[in-house]
Protein backbone atom coordinates (compact mmCIF):
# COMPACT_ATOMS: atom_id res chain seq x y z
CA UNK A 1 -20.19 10.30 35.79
CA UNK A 2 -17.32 9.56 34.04
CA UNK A 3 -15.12 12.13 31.39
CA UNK A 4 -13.93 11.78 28.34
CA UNK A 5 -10.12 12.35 30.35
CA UNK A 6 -11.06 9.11 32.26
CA UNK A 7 -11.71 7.01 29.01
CA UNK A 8 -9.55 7.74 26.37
CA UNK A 9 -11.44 4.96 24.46
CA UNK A 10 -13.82 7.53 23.62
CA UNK A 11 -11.67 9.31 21.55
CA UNK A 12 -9.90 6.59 19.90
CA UNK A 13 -12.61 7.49 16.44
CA UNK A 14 -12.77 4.47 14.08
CA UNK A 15 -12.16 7.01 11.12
CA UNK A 16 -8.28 7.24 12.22
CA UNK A 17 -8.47 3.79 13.93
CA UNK A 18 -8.32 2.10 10.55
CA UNK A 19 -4.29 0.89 9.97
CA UNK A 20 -3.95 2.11 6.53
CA UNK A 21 -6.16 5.69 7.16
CA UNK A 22 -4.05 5.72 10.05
CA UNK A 23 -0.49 5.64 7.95
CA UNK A 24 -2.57 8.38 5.42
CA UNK A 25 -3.08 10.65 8.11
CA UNK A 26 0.15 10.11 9.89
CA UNK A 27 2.04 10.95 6.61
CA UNK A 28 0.15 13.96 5.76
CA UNK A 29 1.01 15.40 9.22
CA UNK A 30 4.50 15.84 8.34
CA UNK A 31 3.49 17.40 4.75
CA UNK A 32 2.70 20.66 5.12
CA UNK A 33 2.27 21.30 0.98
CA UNK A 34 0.80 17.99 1.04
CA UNK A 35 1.99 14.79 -0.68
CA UNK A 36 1.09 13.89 -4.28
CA UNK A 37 -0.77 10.39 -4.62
CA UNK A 38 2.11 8.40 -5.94
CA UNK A 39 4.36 10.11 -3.24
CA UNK A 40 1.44 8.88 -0.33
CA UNK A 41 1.02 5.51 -1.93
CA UNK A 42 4.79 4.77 -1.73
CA UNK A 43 5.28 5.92 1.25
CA UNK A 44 1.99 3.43 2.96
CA UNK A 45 2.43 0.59 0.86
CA UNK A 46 -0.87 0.58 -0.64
CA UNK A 47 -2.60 0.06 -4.33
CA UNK A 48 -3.96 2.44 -6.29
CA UNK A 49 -7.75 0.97 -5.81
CA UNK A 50 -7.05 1.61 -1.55
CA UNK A 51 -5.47 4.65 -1.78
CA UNK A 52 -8.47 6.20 -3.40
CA UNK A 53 -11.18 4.20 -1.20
CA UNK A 54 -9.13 5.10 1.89
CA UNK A 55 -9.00 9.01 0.75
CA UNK A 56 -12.42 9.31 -0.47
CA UNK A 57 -13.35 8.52 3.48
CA UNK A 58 -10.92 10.72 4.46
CA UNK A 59 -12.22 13.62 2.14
CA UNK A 60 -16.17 12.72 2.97
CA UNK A 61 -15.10 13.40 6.47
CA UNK A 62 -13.70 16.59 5.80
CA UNK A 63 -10.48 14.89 7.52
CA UNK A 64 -8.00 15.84 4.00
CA UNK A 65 -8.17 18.02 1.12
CA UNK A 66 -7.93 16.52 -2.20
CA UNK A 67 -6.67 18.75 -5.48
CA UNK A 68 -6.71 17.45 -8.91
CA UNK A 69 -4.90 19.31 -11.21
CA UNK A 70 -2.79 19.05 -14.31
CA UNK A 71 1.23 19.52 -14.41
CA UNK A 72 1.64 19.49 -17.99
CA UNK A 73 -0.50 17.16 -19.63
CA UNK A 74 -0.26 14.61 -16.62
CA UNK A 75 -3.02 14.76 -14.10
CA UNK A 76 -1.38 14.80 -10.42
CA UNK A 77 -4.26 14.28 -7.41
CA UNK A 78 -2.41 15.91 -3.95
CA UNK A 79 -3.83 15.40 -0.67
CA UNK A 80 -3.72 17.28 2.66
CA UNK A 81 -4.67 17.46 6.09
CA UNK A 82 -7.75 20.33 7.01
CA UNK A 83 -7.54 22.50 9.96
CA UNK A 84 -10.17 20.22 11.00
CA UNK A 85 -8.61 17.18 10.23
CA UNK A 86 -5.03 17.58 12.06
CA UNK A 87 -6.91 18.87 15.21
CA UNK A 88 -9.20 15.78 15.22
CA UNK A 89 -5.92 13.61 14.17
CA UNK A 90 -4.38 15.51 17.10
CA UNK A 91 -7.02 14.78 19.73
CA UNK A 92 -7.09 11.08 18.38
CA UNK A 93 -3.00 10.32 19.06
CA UNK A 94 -3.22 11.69 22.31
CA UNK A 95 -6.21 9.35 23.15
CA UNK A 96 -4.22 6.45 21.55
CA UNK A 97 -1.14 6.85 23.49
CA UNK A 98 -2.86 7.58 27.10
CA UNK A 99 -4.45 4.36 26.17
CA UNK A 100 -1.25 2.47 25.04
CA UNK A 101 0.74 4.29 28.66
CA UNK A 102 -2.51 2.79 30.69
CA UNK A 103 -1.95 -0.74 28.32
CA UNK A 104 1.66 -1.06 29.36
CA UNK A 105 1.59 0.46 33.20
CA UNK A 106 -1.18 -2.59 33.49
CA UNK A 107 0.60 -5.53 31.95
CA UNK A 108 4.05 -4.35 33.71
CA UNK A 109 2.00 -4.30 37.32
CA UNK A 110 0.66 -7.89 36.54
CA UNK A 111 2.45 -10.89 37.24
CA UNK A 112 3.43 -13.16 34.17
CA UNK A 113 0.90 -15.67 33.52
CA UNK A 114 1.73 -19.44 34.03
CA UNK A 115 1.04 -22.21 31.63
């Protein structure tokens, strides 16, 4: 039988796999107070319309924390990581890099190809 510890692809979960969930999640974990939603869509490039689609799967998983509240009469949405979503986020970037350390250990022990 084989563990999890032998195939890291297991862990690699398609809800953080995603490239732009995977910038959300990444910039959350170094916001401890959370980032505002103008702050996180700066800071990963994205529109409005993705931002939203990406965090509403990110909330349904119970992955982040969205607050909507009103400073002054200006609405400001802030989103952060649950206990539950930086452990899972956790267990996924340790899966990704023993994958990418097995990835490059293989293609430096191979030969180059020739054409």
């Amino acid at each position: 039988m084989t563990s999890k510890k032998q195939v890291p692809y297991a862990a690699l979960k398609r809800i953080f796999h995603e490239p732009n969930r995977l910038a959300i999640m990444s910039a959350l974990a170094g916001a401890s107070k959370g980032c505002s939603f103008t702050d996180l869509r700066g800071a990963c490039a994205l529109t409005d319309g993705n931002l939203s689609r990406h965090l509403k799967v990110l909330e349904e998983e119970k992955a982040v924390h969205i607050e909507k509240a009103f400073v002054g009469v200006k609405p400001r949405t802030t989103a952060t990581l649950t206990d539950d979503g930086r452990q899972r986020f956790m267990v996924y970037l340790q899966a990704l890099e023993e994958v990418l350390q097995a990835a490059t250990r293989a293609i430096q022990s191979e030969p180059p190809a020739t054409a």
